[in-house]
PDB file of N, CA and C in Angstrom:
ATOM      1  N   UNK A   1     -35.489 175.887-174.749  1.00  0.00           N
ATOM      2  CA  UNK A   1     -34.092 176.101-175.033  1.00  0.00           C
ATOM      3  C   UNK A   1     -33.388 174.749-175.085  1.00  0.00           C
ATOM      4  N   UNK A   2     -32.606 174.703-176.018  1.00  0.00           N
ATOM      5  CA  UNK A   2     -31.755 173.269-176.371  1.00  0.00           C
ATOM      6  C   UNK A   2     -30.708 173.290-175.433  1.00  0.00           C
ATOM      7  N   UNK A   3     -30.294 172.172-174.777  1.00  0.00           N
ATOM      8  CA  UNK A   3     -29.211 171.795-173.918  1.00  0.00           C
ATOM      9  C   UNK A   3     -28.397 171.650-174.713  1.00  0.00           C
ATOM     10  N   UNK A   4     -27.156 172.697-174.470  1.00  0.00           N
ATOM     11  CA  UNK A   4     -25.767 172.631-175.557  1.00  0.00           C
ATOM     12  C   UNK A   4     -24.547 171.969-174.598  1.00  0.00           C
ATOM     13  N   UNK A   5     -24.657 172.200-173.709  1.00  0.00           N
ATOM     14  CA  UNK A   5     -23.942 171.312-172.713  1.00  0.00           C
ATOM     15  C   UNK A   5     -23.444 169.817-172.944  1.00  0.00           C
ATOM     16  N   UNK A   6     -22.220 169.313-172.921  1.00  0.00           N
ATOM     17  CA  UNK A   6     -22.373 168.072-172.540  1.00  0.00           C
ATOM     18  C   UNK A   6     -21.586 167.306-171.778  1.00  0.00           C
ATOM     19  N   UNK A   7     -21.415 166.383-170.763  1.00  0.00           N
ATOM     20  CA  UNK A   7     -20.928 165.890-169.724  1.00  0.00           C
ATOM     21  C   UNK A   7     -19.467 164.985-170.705  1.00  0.00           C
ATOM     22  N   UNK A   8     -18.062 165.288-169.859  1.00  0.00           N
ATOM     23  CA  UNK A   8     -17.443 164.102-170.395  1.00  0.00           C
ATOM     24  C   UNK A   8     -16.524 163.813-168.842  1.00  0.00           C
ATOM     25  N   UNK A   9     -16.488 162.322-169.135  1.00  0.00           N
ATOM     26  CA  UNK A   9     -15.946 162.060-167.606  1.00  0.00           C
ATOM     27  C   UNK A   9     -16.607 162.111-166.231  1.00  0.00           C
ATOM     28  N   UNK A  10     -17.807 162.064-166.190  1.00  0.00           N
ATOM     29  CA  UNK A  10     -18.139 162.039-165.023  1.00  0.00           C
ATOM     30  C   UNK A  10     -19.074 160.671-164.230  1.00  0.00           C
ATOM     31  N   UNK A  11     -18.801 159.294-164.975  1.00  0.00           N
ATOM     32  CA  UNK A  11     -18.748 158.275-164.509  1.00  0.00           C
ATOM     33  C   UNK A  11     -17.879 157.706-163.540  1.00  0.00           C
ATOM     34  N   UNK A  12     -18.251 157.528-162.285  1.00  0.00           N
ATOM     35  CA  UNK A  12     -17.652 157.678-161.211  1.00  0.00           C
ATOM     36  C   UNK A  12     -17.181 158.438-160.419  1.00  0.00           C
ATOM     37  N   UNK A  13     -17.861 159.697-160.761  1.00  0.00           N
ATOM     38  CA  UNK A  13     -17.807 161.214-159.560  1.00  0.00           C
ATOM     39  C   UNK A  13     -18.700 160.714-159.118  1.00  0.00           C
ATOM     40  N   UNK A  14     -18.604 161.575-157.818  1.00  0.00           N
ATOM     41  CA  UNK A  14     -19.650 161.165-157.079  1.00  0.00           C
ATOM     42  C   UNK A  14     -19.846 162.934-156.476  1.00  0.00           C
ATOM     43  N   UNK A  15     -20.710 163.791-156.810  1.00  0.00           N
ATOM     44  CA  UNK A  15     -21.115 164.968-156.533  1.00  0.00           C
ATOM     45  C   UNK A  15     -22.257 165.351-155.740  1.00  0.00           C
ATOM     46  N   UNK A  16     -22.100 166.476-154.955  1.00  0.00           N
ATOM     47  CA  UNK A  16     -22.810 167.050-153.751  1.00  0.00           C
ATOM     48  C   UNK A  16     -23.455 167.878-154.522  1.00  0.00           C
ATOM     49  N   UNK A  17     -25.380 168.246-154.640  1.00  0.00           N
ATOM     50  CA  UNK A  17     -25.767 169.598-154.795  1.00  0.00           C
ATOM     51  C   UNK A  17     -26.456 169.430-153.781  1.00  0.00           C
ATOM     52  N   UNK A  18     -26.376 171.297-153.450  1.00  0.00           N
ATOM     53  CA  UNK A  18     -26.971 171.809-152.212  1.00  0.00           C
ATOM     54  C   UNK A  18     -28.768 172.100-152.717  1.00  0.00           C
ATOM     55  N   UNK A  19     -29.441 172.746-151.993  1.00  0.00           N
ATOM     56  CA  UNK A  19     -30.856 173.405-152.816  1.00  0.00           C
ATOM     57  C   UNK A  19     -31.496 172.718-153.395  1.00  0.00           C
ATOM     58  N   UNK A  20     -31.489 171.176-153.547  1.00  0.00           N
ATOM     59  CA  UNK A  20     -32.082 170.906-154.914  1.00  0.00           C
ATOM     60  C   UNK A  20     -33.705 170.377-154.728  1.00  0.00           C
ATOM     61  N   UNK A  21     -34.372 171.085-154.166  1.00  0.00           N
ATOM     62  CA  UNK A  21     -36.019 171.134-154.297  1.00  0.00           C
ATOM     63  C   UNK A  21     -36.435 171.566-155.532  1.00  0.00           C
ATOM     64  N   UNK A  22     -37.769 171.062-155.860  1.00  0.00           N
ATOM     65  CA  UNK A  22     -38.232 170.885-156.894  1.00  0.00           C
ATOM     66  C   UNK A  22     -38.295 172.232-157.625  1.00  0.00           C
ATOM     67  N   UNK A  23     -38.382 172.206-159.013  1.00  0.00           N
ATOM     68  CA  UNK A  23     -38.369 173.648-159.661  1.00  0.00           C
ATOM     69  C   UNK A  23     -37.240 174.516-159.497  1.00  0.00           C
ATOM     70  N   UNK A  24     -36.053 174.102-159.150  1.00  0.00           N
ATOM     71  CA  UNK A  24     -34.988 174.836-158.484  1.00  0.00           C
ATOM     72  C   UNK A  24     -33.680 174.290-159.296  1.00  0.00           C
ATOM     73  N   UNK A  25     -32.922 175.527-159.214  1.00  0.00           N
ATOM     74  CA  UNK A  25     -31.486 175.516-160.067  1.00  0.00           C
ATOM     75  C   UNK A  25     -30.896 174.026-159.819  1.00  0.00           C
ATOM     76  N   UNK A  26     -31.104 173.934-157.920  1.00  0.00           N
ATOM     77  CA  UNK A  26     -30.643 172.872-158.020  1.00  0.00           C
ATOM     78  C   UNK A  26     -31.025 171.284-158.229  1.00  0.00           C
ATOM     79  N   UNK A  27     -32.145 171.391-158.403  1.00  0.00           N
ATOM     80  CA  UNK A  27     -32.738 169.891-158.802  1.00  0.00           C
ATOM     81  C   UNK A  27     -32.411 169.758-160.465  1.00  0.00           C
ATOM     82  N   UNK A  28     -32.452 171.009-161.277  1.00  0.00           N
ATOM     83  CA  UNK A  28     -31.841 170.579-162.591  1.00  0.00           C
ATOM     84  C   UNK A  28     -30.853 169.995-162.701  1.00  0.00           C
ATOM     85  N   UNK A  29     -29.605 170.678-162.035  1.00  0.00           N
ATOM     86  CA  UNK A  29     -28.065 170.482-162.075  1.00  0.00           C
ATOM     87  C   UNK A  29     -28.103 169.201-161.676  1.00  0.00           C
ATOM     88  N   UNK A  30     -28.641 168.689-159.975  1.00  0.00           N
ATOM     89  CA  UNK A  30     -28.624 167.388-160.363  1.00  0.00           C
ATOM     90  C   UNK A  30     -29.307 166.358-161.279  1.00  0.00           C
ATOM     91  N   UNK A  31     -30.634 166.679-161.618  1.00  0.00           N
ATOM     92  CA  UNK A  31     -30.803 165.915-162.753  1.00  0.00           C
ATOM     93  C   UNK A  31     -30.075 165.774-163.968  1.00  0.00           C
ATOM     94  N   UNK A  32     -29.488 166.947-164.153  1.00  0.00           N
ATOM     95  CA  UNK A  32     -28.802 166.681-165.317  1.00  0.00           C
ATOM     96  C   UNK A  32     -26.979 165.807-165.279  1.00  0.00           C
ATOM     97  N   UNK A  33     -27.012 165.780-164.010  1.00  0.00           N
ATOM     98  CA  UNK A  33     -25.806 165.578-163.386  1.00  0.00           C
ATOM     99  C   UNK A  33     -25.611 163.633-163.228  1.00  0.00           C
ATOM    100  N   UNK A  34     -26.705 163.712-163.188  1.00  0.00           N
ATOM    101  CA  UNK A  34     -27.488 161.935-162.655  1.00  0.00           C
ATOM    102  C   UNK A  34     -27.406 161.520-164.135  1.00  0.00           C
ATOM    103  N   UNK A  35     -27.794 162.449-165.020  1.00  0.00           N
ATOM    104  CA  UNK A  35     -28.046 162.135-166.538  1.00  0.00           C
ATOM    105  C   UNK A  35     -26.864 161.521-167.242  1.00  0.00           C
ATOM    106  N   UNK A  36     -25.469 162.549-166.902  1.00  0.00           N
ATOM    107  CA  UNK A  36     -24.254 162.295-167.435  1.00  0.00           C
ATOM    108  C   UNK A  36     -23.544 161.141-166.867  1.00  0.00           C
ATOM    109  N   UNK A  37     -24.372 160.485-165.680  1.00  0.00           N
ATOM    110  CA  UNK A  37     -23.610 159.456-164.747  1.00  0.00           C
ATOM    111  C   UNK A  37     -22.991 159.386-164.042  1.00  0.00           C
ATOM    112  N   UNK A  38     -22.881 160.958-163.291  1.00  0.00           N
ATOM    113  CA  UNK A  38     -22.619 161.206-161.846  1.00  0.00           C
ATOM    114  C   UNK A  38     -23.607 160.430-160.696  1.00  0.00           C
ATOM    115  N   UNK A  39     -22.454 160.260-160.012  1.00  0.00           N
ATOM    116  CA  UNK A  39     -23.634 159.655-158.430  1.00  0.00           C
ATOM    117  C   UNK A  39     -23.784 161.011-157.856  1.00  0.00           C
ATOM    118  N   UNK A  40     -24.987 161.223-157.534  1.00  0.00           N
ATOM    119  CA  UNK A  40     -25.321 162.640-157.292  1.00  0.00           C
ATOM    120  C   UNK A  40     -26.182 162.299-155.668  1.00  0.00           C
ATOM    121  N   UNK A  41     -25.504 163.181-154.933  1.00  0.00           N
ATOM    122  CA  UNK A  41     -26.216 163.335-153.628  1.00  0.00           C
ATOM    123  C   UNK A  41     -26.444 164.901-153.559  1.00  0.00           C
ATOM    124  N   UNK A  42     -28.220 165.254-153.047  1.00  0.00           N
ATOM    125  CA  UNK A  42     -28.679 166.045-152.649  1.00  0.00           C
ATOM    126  C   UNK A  42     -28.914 166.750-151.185  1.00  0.00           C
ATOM    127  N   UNK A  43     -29.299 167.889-151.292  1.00  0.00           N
ATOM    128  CA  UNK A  43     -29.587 168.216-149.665  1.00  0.00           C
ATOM    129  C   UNK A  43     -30.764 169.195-149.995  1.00  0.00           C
ATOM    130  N   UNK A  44     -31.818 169.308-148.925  1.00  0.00           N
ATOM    131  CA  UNK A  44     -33.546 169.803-149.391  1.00  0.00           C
ATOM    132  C   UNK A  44     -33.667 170.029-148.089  1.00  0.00           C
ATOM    133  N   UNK A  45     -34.329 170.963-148.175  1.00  0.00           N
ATOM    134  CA  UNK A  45     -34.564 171.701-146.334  1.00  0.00           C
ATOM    135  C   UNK A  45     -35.926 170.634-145.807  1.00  0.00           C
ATOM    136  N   UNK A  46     -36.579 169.954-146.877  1.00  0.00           N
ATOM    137  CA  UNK A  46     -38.282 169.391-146.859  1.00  0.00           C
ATOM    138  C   UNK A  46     -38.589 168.067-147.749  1.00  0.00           C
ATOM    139  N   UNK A  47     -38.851 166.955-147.277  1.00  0.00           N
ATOM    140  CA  UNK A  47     -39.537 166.211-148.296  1.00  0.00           C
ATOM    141  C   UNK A  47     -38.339 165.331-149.098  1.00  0.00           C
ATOM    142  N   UNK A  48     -37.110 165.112-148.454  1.00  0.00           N
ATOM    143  CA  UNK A  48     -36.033 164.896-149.288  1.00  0.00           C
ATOM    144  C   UNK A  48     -35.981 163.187-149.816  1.00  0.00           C
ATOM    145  N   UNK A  49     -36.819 162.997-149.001  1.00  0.00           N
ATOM    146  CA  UNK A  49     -36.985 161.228-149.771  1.00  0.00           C
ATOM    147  C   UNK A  49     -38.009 161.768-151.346  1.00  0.00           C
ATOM    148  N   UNK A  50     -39.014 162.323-151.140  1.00  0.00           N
ATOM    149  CA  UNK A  50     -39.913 163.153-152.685  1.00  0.00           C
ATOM    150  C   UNK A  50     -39.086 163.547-153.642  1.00  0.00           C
ATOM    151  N   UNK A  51     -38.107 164.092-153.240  1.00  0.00           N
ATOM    152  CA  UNK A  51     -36.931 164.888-154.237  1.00  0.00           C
ATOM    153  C   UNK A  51     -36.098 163.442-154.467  1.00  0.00           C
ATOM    154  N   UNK A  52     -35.411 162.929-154.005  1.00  0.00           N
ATOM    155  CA  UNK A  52     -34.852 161.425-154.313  1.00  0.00           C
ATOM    156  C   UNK A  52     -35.693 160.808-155.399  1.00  0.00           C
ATOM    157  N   UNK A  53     -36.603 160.446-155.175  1.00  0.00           N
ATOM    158  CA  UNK A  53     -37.705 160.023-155.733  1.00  0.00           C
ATOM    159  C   UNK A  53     -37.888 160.323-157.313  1.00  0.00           C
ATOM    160  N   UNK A  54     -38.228 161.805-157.116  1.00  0.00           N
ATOM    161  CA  UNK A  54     -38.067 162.528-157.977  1.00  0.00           C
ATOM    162  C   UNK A  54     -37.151 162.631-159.284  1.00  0.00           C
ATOM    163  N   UNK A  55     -35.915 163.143-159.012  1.00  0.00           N
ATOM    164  CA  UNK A  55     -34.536 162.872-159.280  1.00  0.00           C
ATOM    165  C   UNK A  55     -34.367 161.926-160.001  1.00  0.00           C
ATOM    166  N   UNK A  56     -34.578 160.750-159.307  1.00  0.00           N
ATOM    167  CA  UNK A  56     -34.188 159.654-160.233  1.00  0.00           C
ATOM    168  C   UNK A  56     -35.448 159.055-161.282  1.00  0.00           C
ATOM    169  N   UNK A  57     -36.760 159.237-161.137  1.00  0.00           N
ATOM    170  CA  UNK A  57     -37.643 159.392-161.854  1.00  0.00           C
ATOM    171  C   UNK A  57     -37.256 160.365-163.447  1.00  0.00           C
ATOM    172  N   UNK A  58     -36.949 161.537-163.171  1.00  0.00           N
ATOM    173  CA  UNK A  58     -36.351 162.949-164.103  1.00  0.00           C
ATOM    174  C   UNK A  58     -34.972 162.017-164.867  1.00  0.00           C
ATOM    175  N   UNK A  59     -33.915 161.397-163.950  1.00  0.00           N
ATOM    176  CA  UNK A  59     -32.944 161.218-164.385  1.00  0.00           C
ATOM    177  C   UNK A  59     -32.625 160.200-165.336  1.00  0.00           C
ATOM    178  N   UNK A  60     -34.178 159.301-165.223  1.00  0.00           N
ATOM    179  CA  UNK A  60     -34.383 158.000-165.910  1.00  0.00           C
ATOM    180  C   UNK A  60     -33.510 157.111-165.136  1.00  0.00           C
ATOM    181  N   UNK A  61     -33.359 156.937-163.668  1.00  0.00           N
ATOM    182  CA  UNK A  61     -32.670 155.597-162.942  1.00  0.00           C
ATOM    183  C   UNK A  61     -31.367 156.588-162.403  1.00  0.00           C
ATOM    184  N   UNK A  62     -31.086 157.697-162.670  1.00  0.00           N
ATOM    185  CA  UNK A  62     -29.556 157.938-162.410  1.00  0.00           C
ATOM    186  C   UNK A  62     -29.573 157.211-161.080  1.00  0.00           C
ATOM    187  N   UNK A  63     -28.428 157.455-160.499  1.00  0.00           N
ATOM    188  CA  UNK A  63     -27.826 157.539-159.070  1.00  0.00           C
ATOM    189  C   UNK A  63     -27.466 158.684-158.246  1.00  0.00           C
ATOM    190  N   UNK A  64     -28.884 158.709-157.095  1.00  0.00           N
ATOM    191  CA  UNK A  64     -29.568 160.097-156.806  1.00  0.00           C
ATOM    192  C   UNK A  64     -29.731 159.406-154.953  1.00  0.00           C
ATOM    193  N   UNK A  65     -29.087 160.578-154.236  1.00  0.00           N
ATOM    194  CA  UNK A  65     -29.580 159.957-152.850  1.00  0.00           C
ATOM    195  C   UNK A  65     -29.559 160.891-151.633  1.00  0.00           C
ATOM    196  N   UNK A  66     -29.950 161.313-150.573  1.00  0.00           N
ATOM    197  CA  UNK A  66     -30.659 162.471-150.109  1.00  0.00           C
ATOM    198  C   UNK A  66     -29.983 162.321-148.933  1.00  0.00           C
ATOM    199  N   UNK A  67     -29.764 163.589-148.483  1.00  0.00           N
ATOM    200  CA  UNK A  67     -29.339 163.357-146.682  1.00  0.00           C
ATOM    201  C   UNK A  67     -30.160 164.810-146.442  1.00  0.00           C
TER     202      UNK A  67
END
């Protein structure tokens, strides 16, 4: 499915997703979130430096960071 979506303005948000383990609604949203040039911070019940990791790997460099 084609991404029809597209980000305007969100260079220099700085946004919270909850859930975002791998394969999950929320690791898209932030990847795609990191994509548009949001600073994107995550939260992962497991492994949350992997998902960081991850993230910004997916996001191509976004700005991705884990608590």
């Amino acid at each position: 499915m084609k991404n029809r979506a597209s980000a305007t303005g969100l260079s220099g948000k700085h946004i919270l997703v909850t859930g975002a383990s791998e394969q999950s609604i929320g690791f898209a949203t932030a990847c795609l979130l990191a994509q548009w040039g949001a600073s994107v911070s995550v939260t992962t019940r497991q492994n949350t430096q992997r998902i960081v990791q991850a993230l910004r790997a997916a996001s191509h460099g976004g700005a991705v960071d884990g608590r």
